[in-house]
Protein backbone atom coordinates (compact mmCIF):
# COMPACT_ATOMS: atom_id res chain seq x y z
CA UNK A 1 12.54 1.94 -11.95
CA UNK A 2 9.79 2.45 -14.19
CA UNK A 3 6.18 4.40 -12.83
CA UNK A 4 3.58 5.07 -14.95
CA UNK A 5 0.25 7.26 -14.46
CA UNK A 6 -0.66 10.14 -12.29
CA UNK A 7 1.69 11.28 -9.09
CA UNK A 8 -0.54 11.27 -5.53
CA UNK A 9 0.28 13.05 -2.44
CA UNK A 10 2.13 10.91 0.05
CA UNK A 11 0.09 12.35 3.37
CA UNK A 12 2.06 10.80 6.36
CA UNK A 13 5.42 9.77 5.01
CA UNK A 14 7.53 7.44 7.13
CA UNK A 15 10.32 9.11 6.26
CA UNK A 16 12.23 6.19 5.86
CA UNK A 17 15.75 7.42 3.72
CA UNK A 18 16.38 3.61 3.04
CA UNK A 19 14.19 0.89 2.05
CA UNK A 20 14.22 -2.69 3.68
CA UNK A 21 17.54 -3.64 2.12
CA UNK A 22 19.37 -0.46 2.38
CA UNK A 23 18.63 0.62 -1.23
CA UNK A 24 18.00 4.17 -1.96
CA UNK A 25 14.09 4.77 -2.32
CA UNK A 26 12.72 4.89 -5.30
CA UNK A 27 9.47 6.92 -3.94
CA UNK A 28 8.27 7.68 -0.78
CA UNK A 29 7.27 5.64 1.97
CA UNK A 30 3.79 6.46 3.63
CA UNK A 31 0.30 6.97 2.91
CA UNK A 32 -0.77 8.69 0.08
CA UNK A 33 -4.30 9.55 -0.56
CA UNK A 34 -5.42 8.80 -4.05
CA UNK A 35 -8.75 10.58 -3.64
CA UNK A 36 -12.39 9.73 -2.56
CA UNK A 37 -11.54 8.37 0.83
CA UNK A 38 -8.97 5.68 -0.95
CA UNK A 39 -5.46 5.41 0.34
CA UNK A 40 -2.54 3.34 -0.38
CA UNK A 41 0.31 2.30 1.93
CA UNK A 42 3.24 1.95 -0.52
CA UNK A 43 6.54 0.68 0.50
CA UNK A 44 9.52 1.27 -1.73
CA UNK A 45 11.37 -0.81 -3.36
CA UNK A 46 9.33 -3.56 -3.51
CA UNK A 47 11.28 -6.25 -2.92
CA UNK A 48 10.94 -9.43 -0.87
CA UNK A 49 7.87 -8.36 1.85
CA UNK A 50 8.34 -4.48 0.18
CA UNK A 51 4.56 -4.95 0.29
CA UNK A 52 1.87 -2.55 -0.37
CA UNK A 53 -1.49 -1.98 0.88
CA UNK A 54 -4.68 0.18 1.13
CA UNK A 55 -7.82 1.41 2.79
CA UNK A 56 -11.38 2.61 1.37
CA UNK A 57 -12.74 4.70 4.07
CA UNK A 58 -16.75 5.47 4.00
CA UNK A 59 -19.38 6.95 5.95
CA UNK A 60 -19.47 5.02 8.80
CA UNK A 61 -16.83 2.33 8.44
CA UNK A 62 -13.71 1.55 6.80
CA UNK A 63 -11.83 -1.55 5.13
CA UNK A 64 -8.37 -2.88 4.73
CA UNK A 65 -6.33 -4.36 1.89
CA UNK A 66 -3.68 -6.37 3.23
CA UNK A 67 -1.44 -6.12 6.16
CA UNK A 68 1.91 -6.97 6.00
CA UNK A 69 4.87 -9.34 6.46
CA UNK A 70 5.53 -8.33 10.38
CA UNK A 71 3.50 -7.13 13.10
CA UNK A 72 6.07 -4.33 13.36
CA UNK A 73 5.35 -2.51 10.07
CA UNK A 74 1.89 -3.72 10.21
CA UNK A 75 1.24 -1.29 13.51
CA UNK A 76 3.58 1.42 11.88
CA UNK A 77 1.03 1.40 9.09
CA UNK A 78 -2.26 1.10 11.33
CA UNK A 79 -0.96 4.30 13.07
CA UNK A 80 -0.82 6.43 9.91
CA UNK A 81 -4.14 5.10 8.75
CA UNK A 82 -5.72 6.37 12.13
CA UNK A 83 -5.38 9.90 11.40
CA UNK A 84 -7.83 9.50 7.75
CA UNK A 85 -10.10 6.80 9.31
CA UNK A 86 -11.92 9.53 11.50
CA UNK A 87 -14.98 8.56 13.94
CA UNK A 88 -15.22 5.33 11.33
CA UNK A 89 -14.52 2.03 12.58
CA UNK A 90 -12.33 -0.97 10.73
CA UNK A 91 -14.99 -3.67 10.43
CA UNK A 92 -13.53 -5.35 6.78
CA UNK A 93 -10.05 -6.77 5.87
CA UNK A 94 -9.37 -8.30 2.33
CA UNK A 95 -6.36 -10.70 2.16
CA UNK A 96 -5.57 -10.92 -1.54
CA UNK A 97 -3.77 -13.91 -1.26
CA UNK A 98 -2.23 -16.31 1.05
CA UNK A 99 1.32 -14.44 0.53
CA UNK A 100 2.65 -13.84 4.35
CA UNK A 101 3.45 -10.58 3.54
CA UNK A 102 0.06 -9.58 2.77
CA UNK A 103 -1.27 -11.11 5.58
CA UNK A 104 0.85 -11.85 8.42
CA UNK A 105 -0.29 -8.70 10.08
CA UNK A 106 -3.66 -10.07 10.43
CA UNK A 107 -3.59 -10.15 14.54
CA UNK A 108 -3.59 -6.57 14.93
CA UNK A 109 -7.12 -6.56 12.76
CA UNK A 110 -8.55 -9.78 14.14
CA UNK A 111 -11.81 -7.92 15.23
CA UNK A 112 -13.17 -7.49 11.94
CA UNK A 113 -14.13 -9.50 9.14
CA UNK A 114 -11.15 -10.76 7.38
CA UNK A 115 -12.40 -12.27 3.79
CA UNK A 116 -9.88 -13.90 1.16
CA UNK A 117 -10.97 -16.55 -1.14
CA UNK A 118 -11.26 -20.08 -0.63
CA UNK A 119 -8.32 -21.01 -2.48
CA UNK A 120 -6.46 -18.41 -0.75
CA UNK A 121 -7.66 -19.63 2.69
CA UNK A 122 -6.70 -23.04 2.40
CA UNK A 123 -3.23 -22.13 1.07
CA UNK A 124 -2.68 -20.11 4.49
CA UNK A 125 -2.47 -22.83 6.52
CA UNK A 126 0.47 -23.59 4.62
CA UNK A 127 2.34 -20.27 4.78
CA UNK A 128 3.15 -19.90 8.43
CA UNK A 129 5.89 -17.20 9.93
CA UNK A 130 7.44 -20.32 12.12
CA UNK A 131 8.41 -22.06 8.13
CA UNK A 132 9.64 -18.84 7.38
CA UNK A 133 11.80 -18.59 10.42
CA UNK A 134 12.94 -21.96 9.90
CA UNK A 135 14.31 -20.76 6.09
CA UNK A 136 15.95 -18.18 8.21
CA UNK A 137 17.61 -20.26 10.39
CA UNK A 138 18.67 -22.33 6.94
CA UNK A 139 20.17 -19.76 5.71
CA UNK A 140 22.76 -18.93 8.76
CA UNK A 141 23.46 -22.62 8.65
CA UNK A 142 24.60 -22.60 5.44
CA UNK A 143 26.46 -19.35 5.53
CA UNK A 144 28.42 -20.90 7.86
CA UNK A 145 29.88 -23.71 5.63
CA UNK A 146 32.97 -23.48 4.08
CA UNK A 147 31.62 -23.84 0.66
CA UNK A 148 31.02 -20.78 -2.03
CA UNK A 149 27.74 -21.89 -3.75
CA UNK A 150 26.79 -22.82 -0.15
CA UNK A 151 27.73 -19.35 1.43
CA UNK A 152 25.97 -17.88 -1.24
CA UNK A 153 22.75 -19.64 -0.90
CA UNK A 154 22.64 -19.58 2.48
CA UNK A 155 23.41 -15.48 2.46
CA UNK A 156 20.64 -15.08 -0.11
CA UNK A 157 18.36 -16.46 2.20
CA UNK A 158 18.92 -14.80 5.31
CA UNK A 159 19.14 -11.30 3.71
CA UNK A 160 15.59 -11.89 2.65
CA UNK A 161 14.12 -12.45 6.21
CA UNK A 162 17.07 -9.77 7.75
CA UNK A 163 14.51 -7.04 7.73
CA UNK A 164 11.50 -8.64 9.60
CA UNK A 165 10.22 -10.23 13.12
CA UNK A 166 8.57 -13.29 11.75
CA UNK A 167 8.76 -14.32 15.32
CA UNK A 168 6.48 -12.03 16.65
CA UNK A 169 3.44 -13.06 14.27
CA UNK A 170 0.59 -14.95 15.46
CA UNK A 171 -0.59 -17.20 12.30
CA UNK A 172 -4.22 -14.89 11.97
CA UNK A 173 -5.93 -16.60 8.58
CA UNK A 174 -8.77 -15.06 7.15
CA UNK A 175 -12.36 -15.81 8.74
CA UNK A 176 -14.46 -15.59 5.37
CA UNK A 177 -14.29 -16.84 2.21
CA UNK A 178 -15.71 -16.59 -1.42
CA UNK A 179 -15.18 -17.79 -4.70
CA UNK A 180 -15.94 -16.33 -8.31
CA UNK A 181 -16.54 -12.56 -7.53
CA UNK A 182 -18.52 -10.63 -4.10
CA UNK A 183 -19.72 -7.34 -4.08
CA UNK A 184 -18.91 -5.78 -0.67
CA UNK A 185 -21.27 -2.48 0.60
CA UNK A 186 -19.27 -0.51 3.09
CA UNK A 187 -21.62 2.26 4.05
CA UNK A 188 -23.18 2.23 0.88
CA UNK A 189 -19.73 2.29 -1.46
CA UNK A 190 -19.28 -0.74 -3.28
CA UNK A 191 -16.16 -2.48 -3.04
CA UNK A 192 -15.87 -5.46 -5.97
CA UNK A 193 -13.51 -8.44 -5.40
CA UNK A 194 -12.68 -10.33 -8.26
CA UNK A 195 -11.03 -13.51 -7.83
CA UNK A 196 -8.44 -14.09 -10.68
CA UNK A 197 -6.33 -17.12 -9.44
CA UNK A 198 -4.39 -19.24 -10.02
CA UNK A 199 -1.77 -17.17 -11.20
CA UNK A 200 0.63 -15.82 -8.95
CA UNK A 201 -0.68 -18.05 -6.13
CA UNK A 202 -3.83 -20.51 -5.71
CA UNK A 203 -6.53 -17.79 -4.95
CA UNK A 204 -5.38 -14.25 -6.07
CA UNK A 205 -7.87 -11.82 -5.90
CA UNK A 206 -8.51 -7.92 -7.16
CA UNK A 207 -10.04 -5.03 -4.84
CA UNK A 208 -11.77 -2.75 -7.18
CA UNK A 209 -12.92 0.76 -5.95
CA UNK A 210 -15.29 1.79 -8.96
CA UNK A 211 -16.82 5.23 -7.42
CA UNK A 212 -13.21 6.08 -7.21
CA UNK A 213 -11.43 4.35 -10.76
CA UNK A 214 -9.12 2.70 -8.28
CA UNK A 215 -8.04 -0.99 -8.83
CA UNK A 216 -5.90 -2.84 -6.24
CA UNK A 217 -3.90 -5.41 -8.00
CA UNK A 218 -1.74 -7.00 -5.29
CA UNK A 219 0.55 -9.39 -6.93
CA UNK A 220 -0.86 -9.66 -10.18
CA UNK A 221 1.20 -6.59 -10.51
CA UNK A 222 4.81 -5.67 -9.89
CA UNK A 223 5.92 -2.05 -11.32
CA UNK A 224 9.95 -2.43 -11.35
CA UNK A 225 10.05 -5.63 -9.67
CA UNK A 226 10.57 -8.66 -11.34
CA UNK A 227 7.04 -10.85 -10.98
CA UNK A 228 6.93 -14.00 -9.56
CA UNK A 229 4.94 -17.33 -10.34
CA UNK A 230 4.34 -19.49 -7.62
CA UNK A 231 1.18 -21.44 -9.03
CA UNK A 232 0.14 -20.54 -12.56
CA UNK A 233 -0.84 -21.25 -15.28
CA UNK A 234 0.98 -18.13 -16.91
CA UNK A 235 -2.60 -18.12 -19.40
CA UNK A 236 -4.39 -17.36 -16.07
CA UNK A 237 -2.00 -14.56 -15.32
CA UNK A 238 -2.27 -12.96 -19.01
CA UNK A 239 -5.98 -13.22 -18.44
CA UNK A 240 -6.37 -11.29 -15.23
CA UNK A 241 -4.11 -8.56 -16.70
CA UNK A 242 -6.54 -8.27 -19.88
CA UNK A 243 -9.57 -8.33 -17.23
CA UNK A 244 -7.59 -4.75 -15.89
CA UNK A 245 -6.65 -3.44 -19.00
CA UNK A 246 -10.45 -3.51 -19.73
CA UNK A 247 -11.84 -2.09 -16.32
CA UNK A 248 -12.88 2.00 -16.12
CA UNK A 249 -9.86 2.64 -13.89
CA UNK A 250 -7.19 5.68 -14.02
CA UNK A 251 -5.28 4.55 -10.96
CA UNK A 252 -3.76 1.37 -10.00
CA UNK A 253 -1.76 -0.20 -6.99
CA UNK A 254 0.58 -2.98 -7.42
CA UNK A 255 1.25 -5.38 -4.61
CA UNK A 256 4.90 -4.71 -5.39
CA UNK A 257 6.27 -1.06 -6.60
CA UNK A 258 5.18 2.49 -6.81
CA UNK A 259 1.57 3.49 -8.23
CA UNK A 260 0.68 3.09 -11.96
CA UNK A 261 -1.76 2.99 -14.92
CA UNK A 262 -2.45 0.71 -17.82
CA UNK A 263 0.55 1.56 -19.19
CA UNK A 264 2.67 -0.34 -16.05
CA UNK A 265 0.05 -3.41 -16.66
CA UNK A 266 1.07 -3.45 -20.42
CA UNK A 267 4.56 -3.90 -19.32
CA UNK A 268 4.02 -6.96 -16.90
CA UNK A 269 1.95 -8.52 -19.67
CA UNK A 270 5.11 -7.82 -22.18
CA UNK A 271 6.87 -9.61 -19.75
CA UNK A 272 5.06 -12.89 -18.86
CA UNK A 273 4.58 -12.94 -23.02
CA UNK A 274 8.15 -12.96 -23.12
CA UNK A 275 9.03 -14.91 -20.22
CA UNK A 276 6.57 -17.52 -21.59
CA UNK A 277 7.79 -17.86 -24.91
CA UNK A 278 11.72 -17.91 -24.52
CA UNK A 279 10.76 -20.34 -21.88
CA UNK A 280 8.68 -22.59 -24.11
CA UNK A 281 11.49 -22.56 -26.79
CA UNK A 282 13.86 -23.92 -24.23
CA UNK A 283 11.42 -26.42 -23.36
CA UNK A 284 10.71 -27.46 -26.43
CA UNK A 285 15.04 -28.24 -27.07
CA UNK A 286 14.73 -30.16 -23.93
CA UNK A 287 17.05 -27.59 -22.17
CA UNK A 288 16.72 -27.96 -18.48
CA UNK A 289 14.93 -25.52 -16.59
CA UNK A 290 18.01 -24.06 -14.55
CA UNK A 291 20.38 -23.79 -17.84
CA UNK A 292 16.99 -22.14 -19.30
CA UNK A 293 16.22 -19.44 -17.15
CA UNK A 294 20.39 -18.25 -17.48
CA UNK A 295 19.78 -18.31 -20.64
CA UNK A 296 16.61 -16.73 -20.90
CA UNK A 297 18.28 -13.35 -18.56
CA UNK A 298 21.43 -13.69 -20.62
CA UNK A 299 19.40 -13.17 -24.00
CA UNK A 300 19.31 -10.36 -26.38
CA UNK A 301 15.80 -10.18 -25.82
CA UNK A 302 15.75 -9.89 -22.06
CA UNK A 303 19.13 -7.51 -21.76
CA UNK A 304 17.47 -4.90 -24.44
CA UNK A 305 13.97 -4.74 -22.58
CA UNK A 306 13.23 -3.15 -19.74
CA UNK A 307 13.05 -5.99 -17.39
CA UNK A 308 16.38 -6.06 -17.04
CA UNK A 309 16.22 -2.77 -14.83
CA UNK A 310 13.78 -4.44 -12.62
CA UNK A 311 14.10 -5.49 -8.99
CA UNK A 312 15.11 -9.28 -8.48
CA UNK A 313 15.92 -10.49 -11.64
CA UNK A 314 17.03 -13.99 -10.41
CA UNK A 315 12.77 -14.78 -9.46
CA UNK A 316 13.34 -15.53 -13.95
CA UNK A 317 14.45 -19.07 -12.10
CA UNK A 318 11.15 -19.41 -10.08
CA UNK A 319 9.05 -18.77 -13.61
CA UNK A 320 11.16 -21.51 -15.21
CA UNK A 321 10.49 -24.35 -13.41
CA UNK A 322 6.54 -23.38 -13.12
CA UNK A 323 6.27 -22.52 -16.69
CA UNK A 324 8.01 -25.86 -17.38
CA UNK A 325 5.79 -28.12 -14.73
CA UNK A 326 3.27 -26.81 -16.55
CA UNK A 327 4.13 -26.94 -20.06
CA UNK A 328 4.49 -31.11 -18.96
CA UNK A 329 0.87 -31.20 -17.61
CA UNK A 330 2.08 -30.76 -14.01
CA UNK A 331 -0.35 -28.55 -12.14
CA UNK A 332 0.30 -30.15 -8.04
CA UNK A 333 1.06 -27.20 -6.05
CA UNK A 334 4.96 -26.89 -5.39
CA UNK A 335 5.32 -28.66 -2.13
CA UNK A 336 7.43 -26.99 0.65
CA UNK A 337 10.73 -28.72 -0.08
CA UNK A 338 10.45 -27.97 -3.98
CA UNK A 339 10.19 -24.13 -3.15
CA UNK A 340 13.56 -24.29 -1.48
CA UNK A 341 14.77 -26.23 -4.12
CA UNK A 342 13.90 -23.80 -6.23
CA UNK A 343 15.03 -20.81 -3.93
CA UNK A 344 18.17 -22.62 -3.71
CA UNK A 345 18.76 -22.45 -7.44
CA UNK A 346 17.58 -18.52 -7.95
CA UNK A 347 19.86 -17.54 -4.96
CA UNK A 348 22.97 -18.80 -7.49
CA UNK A 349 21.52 -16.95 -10.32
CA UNK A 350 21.10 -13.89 -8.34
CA UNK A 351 24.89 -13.85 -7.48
CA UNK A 352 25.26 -14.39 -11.24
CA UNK A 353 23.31 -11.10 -11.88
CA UNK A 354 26.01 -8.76 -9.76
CA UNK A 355 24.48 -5.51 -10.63
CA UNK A 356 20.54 -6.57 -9.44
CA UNK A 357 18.56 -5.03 -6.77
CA UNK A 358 18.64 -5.53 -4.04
CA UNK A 359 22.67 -5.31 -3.91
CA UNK A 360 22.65 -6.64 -0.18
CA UNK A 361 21.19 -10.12 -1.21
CA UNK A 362 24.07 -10.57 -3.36
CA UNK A 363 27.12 -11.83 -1.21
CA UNK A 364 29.60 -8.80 -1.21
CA UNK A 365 26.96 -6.84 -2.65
CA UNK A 366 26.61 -2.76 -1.47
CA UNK A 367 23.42 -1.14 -1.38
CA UNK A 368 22.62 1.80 -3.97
C-alpha cells in the first residue's frame, strides 16, 4: 500500500494485530495527533467500513468528523478521544456523507449538533443498518445454494458485513443541514465545510482545518483502496480533487487508508482519469459494462499502474456501470435493487482477481 506525506504519532493505539478482515495492518490503528488540537482516528486497511475519522478540539469545545459503521467501534473510538478532549465538551458532529459507515455511530453523539448537507441528509433515510442486515442475511442464503457463482456471491456479501453489529444501530441522521459551503467557529477556530458532491455519493462534503493545514477528505479520497462511485459524475469527482490540490494544506485524511499529501490525491485523480477513459473507449465499442470493467482490470494499462496493488479491485465493476449510466445521460440515483445488482456482479469479479485484498472476501481466500 502506497502512503504519501509526513508520518504522525499514533497516541492511543488499539493495538489491533489484524484489521477487520484478518489482513495484516498496514499502519496502526488508533488516534494519532496531527498537531494543533487535530486528531485522526485511522483504521487500517481500509476496506469495506475500514473507515476513518477525526476531531478538532478548541478552547472550550470540540467537534467530530464522522462516526462509524457500528456502535461498537464507534464507542471504542469515543473512549480514546476522551483522554485529548480535556474539560471541552462535544457540541458539533460533521457527517460527510450519507455512507453508513461514516455515520451509523451517530446515537452515541446525538446530543450535539450533527450537520451534513442537504443532499447528504436526504440520502440517509435511504441507507439504514436494517437494509444492510437484510444484504447480510442475502448473502447466507445464497451461500447456502448449491451453485458456484451463487456461493460466491453470496460469500462476498456476508464477509463484508462479518465484522460489524449493524443490529445494534439506531438509524441517528444528521439534525442540520447546508448547501454550497458553511464556515463553522468552534471557540473561535474556524472549521470550513465545503460541499463537493455529487461524486462519490449525492452530498459529499470536505472538513477543512486551515489554522492547522489539515484537510479531511472522507471519500473523495482512498490511499491504497480502490475508490468507489456510487453517484457521480466522475467530472465532479476530478473537480473536488483539483479544489484540494489547490488548498494551503500539508496534511490530509482519506475516508479510506492511511494519512497522505498531494501526492496520494494525484494518484486517485490518475486513477478516475484512467478509469474514465478506458471506460469511455469501451463504451464507445458498445462493449457491455460487465465485459468492460474485466477488461478494463485485465489491461496493460491497469496491471502496470499502481492501482493494481490497491485494496478491492473488483469496486472497477461499480465505476463501470456509473460511468456508463452516465456517459448515456442517465443521472437517477441507483435504486436499491440496482446496487445489488451491481454488488452481485463485482462479487464475481472479485473471485476473478484471486490475489486482491481483502483475501477473506474471496471464497477460499486466506488473509495476508
Amino acid at each position: 500500500m502506497q502512503a504519501f506525506g509526513r508520518s504522525a504519532k499514533c497516541i492511543a493505539p488499539t493495538g489491533a494485530r489484524r484489521t477487520r478482515f484478518g489482513e495484516e495492518p498496514l499502519f496502526e490503528e488508533g488516534l494519532y495527533d496531527l498537531g494543533s488540537g487535530v486528531y485522526a482516528w485511522m483504521v487500517p486497511n481500509g476496506s469495506w467500513g475500514e473507515a476513518n475519522a477525526g476531531l478538532v478540539v478548541a478552547a472550550r469545545e470540540s467537534l467530530l468528523i464522522d462516526t462509524l459503521w457500528d456502535v461498537r467501534a464507534t464507542r471504542d473510538m469515543l473512549g480514546a478521544m476522551l483522554g485529548v478532549m480535556g474539560e471541552t465538551m462535544l457540541t458539533t458532529v460533521v457527517n460527510t456523507h450519507a455512507d453508513g459507515d461514516h455515520f451509523w455511530g451517530n446515537q452515541l453523539v446525538a446530543k450535539a449538533k450533527i450537520i451534513t448537507s442537504a443532499a447528504s441528509r436526504r440520502e440517509m433515510d435511504h441507507h439504514t443498518p436494517a437494509a444492510m442486515a437484510k444484504f447480510a442475511r442475502l448473502g447466507r442464503l445464497a451461500s447456502a445454494l448449491p451453485f458456484q457463482d451463487t456461493k460466491r456471491i453470496g460469500h462476498w456479501f456476508q464477509a463484508m458485513c462479518a465484522p460489524y453489529a449493524f443490529h445494534e444501530v439506531v438509524h441517528t441522521p444528521a439534525n442540520l443541514t447546508f448547501a454550497g459551503t458553511q464556515s463553522l467557529e468552534l471557540s473561535g477556530r474556524k472549521v470550513h465545510l465545503i460541499e463537493v458532491g455529487p461524486a462519490h455519493t449525492q452530498g459529499d462534503l470536505l472538513v477543512h482545518i486551515p489554522d492547522a493545514g489539515v484537510l479531511f477528505a472522507s471519500d473523495i479520497l482512498f490511499i491504497g483502496s480502490t475508490p468507489v462511485m456510487w453517484a457521480g459524475p466522475v467530472e465532479n469527482w476530478l473537480k473536488a480533487l483539483d479544489l484540494i490540490l489547490g488548498l494551503d494544506v500539508h496534511t490530509i485524511v482519506p475516508g479510506h487508508g492511511p494519512l497522505t499529501d498531494k501526492e496520494g490525491v494525484a494518484q486517485v485523480k490518475a486513477y478516475w482519469e484512467l478509469t474514465a477513459r478506458e471506460a469511455r473507449k469501451r463504451f464507445d465499442s458498445g462493449i457491455p459494462p460487465v465485459a468492460a470493467a474485466c477488461g478494463i482490470v485485465s489491461s496493460p494499462a491497469f496491471r502496470d499502474s499502481p492501482f493494481v496493488d490497491w485494496d478491492s479491485p473488483e469496486r472497477m465493476m461499480t465505476n463501470v456501470h456509473v460511468l456508463y449510466r452516465h456517459f448515456r445521460g442517465d443521472t437517477r440515483p441507483l435504486t436499491t435493487l440496482q446496487v445489488v445488482n451491481i454488488l452481485r456482479k463485482q462479487a464475481l469479479l472479485a473471485h476473478a482477481l484471486p490475489e486482491g485484498r481483502p483475501a477473506s472476501m474471496r471464497l477460499g481466500g486466506e488473509p495476508r
